[in-house]
N, C-alpha and C. Protein backbone atom coordinates (compact mmCIF):
# COMPACT_ATOMS: atom_id res chain seq x y z
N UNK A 1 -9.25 -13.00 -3.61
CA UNK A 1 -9.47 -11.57 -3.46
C UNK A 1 -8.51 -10.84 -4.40
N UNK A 2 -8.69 -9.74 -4.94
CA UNK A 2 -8.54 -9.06 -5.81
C UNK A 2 -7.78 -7.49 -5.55
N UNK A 3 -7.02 -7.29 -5.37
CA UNK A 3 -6.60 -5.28 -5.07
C UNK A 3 -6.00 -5.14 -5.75
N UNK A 4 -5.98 -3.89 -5.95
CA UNK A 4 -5.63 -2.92 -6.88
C UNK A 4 -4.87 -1.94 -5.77
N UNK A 5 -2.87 -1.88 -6.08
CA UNK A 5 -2.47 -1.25 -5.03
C UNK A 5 -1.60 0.27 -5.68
N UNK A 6 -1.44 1.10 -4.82
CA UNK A 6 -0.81 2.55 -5.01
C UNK A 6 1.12 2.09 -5.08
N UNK A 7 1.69 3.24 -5.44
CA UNK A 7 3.15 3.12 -5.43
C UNK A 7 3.35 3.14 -3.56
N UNK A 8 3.04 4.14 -2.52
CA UNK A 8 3.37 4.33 -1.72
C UNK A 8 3.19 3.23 -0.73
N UNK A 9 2.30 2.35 -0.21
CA UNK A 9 2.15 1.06 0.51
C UNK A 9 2.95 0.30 0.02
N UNK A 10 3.23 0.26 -1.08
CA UNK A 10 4.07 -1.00 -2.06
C UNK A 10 5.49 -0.85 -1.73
N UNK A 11 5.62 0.46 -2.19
CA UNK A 11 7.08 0.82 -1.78
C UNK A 11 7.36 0.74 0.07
N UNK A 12 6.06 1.24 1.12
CA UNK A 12 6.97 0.87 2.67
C UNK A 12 6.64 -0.27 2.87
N UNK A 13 6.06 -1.28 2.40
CA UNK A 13 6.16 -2.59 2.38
C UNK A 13 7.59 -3.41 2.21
N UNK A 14 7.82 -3.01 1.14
CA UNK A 14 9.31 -3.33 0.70
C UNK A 14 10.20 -3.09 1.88
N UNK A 15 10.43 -1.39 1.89
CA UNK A 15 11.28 -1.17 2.99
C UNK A 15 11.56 -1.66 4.58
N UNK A 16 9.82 -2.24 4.95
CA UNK A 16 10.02 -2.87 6.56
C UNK A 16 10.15 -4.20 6.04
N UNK A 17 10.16 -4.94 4.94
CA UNK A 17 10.82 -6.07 5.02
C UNK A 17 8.79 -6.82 4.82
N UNK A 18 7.90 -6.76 4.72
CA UNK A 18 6.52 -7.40 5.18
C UNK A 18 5.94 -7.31 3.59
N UNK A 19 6.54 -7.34 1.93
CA UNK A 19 5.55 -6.89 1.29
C UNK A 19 4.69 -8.38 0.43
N UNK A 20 5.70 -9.79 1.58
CA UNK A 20 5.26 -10.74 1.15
C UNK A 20 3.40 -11.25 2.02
N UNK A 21 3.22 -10.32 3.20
CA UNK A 21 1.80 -9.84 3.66
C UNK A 21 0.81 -9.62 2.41
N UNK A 22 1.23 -9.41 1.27
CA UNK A 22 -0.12 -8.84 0.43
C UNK A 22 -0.40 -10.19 -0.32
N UNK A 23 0.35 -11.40 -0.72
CA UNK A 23 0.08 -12.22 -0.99
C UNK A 23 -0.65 -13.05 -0.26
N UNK A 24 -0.55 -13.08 0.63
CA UNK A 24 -0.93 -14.27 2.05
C UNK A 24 -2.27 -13.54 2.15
N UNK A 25 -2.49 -12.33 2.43
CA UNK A 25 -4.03 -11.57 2.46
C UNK A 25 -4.77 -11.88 1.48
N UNK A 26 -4.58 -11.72 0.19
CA UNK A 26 -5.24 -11.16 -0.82
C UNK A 26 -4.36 -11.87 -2.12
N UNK A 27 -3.87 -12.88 -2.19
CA UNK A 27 -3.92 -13.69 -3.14
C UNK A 27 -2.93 -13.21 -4.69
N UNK A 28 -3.75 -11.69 -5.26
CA UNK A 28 -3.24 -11.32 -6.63
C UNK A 28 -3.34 -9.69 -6.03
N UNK A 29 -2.76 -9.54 -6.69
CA UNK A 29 -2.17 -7.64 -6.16
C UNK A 29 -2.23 -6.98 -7.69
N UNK A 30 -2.89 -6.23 -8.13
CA UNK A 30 -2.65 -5.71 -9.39
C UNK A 30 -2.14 -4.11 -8.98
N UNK A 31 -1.20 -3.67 -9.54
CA UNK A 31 -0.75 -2.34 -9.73
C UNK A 31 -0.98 -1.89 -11.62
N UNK A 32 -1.22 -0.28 -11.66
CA UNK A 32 -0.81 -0.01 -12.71
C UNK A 32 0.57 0.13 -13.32
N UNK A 33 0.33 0.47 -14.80
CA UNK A 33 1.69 0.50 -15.21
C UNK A 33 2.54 1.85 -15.09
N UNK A 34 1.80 3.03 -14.36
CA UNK A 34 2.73 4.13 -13.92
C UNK A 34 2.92 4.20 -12.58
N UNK A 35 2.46 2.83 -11.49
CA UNK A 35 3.05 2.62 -10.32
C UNK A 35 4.35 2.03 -10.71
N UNK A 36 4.23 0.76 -11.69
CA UNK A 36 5.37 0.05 -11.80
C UNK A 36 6.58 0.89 -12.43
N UNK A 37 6.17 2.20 -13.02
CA UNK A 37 7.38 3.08 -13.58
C UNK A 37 7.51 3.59 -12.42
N UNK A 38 6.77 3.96 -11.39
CA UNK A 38 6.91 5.20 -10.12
C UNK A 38 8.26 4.11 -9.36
N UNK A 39 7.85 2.37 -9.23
CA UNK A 39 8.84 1.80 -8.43
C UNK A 39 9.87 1.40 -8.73
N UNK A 40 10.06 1.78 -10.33
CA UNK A 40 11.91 1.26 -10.57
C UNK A 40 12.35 3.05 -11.44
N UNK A 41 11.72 3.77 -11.03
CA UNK A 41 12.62 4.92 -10.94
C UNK A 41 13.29 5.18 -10.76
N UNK A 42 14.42 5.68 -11.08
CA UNK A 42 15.34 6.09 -9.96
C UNK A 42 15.64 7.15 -8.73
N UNK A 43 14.74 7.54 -8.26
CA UNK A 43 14.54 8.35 -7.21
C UNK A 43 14.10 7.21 -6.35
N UNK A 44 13.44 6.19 -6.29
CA UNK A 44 13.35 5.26 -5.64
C UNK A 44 14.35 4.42 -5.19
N UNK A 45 14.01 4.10 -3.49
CA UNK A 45 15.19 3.46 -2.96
C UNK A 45 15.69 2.23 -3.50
N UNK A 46 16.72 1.98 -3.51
CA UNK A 46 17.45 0.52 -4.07
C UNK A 46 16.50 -0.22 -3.78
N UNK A 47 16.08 -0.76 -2.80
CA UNK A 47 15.56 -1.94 -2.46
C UNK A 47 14.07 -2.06 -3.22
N UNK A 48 13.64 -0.88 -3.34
CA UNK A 48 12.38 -1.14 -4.17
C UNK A 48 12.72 -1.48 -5.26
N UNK A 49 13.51 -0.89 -6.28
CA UNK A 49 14.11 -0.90 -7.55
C UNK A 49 14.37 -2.50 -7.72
N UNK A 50 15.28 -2.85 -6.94
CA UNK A 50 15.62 -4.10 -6.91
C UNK A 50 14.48 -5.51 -7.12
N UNK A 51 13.69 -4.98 -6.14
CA UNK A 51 12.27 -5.80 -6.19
C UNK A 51 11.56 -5.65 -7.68
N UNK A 52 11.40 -4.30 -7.85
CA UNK A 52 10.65 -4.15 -8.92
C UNK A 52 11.03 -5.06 -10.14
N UNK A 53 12.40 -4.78 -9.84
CA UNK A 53 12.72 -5.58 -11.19
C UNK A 53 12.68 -7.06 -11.42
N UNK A 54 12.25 -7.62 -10.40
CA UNK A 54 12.18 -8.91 -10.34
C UNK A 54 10.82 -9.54 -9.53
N UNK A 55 9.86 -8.72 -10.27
CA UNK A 55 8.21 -8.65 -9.25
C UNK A 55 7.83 -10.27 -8.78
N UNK A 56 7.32 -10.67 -7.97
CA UNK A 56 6.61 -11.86 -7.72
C UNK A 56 5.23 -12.37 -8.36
N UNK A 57 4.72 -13.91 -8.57
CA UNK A 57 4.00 -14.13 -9.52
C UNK A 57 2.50 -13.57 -8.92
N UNK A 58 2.77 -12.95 -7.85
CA UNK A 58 1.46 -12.85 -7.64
C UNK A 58 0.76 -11.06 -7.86
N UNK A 59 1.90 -10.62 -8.11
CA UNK A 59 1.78 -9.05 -8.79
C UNK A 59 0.91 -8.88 -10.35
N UNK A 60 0.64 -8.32 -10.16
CA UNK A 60 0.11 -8.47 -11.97
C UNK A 60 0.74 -6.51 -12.29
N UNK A 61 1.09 -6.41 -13.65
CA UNK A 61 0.90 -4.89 -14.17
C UNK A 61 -0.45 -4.99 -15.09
N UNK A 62 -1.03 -3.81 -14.51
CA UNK A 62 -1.84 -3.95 -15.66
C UNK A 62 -2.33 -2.31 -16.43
N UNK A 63 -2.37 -2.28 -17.76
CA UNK A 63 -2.41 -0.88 -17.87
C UNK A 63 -3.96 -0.60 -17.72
N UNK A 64 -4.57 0.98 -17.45
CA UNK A 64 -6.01 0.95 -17.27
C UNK A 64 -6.43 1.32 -18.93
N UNK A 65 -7.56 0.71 -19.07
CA UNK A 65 -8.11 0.78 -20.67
C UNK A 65 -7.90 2.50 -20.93
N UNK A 66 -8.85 3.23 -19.92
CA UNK A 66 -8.66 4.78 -20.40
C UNK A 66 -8.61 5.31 -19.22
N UNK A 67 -8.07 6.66 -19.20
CA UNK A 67 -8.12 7.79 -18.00
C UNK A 67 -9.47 8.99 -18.47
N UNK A 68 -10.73 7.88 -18.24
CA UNK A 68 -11.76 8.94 -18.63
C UNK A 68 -12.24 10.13 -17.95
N UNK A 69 -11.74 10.42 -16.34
CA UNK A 69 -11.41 11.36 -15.59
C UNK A 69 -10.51 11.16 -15.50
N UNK A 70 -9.64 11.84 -15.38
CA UNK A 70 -7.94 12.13 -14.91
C UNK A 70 -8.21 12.60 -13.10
N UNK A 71 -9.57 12.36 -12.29
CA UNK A 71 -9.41 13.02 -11.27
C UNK A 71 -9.23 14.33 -10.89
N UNK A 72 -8.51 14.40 -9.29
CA UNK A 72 -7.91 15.97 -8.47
C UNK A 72 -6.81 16.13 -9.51
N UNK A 73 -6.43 16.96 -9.61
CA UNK A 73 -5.12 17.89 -10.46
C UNK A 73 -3.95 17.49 -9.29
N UNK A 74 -4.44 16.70 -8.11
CA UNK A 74 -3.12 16.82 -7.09
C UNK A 74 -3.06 15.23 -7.16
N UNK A 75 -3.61 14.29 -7.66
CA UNK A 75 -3.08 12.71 -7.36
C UNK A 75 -1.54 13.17 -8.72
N UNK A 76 -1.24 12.18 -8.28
CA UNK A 76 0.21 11.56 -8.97
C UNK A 76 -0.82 10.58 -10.31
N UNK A 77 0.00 10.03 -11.10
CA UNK A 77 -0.37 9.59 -12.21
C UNK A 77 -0.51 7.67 -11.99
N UNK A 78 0.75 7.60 -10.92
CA UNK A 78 0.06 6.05 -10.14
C UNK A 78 -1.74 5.91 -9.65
N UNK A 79 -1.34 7.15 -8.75
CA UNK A 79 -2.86 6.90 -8.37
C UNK A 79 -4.13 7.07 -8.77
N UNK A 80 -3.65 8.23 -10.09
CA UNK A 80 -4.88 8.47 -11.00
C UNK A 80 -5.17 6.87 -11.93
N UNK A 81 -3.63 6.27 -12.09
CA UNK A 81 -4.42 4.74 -12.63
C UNK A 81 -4.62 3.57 -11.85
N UNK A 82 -3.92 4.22 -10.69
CA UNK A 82 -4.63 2.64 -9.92
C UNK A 82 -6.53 2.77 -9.78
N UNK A 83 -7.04 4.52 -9.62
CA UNK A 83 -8.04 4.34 -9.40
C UNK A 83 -9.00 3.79 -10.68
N UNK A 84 -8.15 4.39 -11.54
CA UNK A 84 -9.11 4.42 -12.81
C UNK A 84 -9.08 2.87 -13.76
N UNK A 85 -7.79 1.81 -12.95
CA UNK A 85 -7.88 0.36 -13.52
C UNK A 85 -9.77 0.13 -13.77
N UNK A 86 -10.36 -0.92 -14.46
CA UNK A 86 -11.52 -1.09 -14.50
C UNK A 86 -11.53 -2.67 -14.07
N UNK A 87 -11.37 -2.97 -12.84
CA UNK A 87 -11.52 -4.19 -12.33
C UNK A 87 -12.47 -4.82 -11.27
N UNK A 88 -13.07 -5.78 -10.71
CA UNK A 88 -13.77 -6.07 -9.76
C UNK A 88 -12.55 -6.39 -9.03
N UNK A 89 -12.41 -5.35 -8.25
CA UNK A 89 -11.33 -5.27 -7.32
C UNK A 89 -12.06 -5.15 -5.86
N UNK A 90 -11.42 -5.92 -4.89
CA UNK A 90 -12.19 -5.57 -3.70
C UNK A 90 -11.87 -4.53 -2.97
N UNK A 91 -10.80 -4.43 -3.04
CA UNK A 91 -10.40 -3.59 -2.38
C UNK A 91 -9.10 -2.42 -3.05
N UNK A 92 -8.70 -0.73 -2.67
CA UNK A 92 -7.46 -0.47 -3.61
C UNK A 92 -6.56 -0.31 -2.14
N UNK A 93 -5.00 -0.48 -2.11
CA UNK A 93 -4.77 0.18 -1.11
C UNK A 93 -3.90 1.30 -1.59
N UNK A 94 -4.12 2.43 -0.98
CA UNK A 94 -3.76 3.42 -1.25
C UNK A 94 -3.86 4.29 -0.32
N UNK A 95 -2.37 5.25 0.38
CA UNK A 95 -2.34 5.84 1.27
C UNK A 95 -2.96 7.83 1.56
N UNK A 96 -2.31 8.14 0.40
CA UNK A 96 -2.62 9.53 -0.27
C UNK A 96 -4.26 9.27 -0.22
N UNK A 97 -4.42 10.89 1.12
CA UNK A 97 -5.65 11.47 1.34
C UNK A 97 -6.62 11.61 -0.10
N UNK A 98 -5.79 12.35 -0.59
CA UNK A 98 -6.69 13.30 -1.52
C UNK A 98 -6.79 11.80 -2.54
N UNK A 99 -6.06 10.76 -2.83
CA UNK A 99 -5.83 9.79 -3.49
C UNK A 99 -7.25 8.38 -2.57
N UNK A 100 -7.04 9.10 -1.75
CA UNK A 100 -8.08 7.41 -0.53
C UNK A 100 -9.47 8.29 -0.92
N UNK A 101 -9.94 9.68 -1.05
CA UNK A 101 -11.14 10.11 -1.21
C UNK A 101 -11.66 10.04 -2.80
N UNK A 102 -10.46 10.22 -3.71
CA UNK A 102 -11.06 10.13 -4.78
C UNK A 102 -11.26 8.45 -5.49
N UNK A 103 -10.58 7.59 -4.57
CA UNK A 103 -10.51 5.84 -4.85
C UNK A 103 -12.13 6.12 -4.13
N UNK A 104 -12.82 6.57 -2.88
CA UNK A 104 -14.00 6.22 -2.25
C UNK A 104 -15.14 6.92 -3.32
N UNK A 105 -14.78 7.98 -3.64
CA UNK A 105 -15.93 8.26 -4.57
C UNK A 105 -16.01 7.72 -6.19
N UNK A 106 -15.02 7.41 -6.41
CA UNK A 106 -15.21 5.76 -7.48
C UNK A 106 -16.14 4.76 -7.05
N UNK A 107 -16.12 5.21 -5.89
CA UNK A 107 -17.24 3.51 -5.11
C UNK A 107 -16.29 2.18 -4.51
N UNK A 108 -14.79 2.62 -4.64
CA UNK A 108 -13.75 1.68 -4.39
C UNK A 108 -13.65 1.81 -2.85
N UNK A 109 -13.39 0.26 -2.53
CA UNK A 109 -13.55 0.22 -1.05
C UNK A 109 -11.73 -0.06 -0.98
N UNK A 110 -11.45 1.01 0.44
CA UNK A 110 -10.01 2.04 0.40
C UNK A 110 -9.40 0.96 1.56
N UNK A 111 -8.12 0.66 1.58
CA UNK A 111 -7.19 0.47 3.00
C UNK A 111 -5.86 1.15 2.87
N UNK A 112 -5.37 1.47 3.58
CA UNK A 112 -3.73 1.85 3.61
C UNK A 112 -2.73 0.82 4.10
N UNK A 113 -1.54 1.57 4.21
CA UNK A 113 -0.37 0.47 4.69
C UNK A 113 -0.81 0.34 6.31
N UNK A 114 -1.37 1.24 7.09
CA UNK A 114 -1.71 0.84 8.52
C UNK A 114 -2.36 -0.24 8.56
N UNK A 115 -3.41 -0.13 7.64
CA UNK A 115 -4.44 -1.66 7.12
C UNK A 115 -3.86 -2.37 7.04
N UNK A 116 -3.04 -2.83 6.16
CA UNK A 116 -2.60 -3.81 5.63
C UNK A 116 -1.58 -4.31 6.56
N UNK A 117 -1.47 -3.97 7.54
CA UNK A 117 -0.48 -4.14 9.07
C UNK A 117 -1.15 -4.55 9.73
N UNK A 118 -1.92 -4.30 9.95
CA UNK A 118 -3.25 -4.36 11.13
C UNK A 118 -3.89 -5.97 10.44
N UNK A 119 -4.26 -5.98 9.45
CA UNK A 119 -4.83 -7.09 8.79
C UNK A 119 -3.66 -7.92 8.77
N UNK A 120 -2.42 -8.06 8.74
CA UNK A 120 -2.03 -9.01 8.28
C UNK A 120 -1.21 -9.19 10.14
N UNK A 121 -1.64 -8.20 10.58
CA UNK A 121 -1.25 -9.00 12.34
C UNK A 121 -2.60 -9.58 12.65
N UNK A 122 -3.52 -9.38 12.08
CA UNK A 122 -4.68 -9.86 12.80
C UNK A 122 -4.79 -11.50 12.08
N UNK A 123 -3.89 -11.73 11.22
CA UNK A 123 -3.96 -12.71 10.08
C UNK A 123 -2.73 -13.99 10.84
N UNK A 124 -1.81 -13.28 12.18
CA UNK A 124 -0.82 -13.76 12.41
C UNK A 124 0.91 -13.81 11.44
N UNK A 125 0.47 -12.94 10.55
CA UNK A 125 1.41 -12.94 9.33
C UNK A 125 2.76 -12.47 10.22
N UNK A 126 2.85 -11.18 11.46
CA UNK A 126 3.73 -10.45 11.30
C UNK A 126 3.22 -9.63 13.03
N UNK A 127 4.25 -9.50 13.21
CA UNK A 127 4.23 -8.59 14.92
C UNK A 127 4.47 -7.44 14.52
N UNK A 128 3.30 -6.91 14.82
CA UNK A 128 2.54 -5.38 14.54
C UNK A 128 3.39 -4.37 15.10
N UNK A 129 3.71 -4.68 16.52
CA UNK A 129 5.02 -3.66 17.04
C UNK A 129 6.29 -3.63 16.18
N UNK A 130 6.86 -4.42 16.02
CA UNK A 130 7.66 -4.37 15.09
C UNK A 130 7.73 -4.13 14.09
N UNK A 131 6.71 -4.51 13.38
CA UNK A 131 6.62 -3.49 12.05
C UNK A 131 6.45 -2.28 11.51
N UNK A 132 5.77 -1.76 12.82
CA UNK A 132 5.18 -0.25 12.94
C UNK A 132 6.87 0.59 13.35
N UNK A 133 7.52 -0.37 14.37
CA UNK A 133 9.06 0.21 14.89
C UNK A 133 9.59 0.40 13.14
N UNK A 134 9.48 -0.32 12.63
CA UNK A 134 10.23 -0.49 11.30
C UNK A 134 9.82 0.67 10.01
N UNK A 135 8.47 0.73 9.87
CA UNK A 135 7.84 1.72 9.33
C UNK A 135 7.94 3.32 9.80
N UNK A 136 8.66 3.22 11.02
CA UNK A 136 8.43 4.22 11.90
C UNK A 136 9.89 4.82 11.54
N UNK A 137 10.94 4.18 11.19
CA UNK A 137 12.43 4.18 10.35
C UNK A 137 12.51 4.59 9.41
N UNK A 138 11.01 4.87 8.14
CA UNK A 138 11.02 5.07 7.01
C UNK A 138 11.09 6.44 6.78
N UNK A 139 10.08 6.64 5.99
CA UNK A 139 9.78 8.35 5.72
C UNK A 139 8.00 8.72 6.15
N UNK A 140 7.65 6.88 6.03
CA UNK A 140 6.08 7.29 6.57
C UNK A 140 6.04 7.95 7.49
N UNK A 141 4.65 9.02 6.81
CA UNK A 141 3.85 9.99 7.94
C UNK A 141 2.65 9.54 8.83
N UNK A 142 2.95 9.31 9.90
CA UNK A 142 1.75 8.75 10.67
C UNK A 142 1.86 9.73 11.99
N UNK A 143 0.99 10.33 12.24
CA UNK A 143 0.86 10.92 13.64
C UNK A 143 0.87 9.35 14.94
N UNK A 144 1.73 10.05 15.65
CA UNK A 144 2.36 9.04 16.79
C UNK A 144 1.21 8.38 17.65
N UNK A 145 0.04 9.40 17.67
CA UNK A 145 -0.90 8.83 18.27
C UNK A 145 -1.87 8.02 17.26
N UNK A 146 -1.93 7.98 16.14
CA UNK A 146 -2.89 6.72 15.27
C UNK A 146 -2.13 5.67 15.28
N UNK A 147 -0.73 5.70 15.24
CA UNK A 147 0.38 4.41 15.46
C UNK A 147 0.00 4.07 17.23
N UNK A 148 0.14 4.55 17.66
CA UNK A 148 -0.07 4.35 18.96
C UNK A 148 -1.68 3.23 19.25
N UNK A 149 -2.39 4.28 18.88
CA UNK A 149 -3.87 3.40 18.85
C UNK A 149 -3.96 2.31 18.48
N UNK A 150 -2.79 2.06 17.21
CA UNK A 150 -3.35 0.81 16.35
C UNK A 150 -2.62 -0.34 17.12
N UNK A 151 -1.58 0.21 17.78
CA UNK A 151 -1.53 -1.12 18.62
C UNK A 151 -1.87 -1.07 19.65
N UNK A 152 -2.43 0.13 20.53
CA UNK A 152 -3.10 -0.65 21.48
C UNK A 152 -4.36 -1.57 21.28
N UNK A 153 -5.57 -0.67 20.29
CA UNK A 153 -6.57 -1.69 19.87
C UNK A 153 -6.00 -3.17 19.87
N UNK A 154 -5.10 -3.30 19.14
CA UNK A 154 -4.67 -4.83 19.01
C UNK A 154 -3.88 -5.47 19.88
N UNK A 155 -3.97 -4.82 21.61
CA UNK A 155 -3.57 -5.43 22.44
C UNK A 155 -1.85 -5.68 22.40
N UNK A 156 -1.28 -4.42 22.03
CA UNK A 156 -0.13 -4.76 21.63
C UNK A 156 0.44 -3.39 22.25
N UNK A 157 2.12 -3.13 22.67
CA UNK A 157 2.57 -1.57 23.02
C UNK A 157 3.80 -0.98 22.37
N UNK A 158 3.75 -0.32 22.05
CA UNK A 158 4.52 0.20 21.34
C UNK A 158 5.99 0.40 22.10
N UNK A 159 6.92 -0.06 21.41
CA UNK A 159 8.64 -0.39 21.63
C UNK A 159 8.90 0.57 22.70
N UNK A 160 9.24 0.35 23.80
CA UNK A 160 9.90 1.17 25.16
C UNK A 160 8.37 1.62 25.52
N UNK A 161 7.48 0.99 25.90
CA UNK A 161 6.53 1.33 26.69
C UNK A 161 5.97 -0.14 27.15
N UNK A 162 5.54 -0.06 28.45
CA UNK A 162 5.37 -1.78 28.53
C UNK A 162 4.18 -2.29 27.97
């Protein structure tokens, strides 16, 4: 399997400690080459930086041939090339609304970092409560009740509730 991923999943991946989940799912991970500038920025936290600079073999950079739409005027320039890579990609993950609608009307089939949590507890990779506790530490925006849902669906409760 094949994805094509955004700076923002990549980067709270890193931070809860789970971004070795995208290998075990999905095999090859391609990012563009203005995600891979977005993750050793320096406005970016150490730990991403750190990673970045020493990516795993299963990352690929790849630049997109052209930006023949440049998209909304509101994606970031990661996400205008993750959408616009030209790959048989199965899937992109990418968290940014306005970024997940304009990946769907490409015809690109969309997951986020909740996905990629959800899939990779459903995969046995990783305890979903805990990761969500961990993600929940970050800066991710998740309304308490879609975190909430996602583990109850998965038979799971969220930290100090039984």
């Amino acid at each position: 399997m094949i994805v094509i991923a955004d700076t923002t999943p990549i980067n709270y991946l890193i931070l809860i400690q789970e971004i070795d989940v995208l290998a075990s799912l999905y095999g090859r991970v391609i990012i563009p080459t203005a995600v891979y500038e977005e993750l050793k920025c320096t406005v970016a936290p150490p730990l991403v930086r750190n990673w970045i600079e020493r990516p795993p073999k299963w990352l690929e950079v790849r630049a997109p041939a052209a930006l023949q739409n440049p998209g909304p005027a509101k994606l970031d320039p990661g996400e205008r090339e993750a959408i616009a890579l030209e790959l048989a990609a199965d899937q992109i993950i990418i968290d940014d609304l306005q970024g997940r609608r304009a990946a769907e009307r490409s015809g690109l089939t969309v997951i986020g970092t909740l996905g990629v949590l959800r899939d990779a507890s459903l995969a046995g990779l990783l305890d979903l409560t805990s990761a969500i506790d961990r993600l929940r530490h970050t800066t991710f925006h998740a309304s308490p009740e879609i975190l909430s849902r996602l583990l109850e669906d998965l038979g799971e409760s969220p930290k100090g509730k039984p």
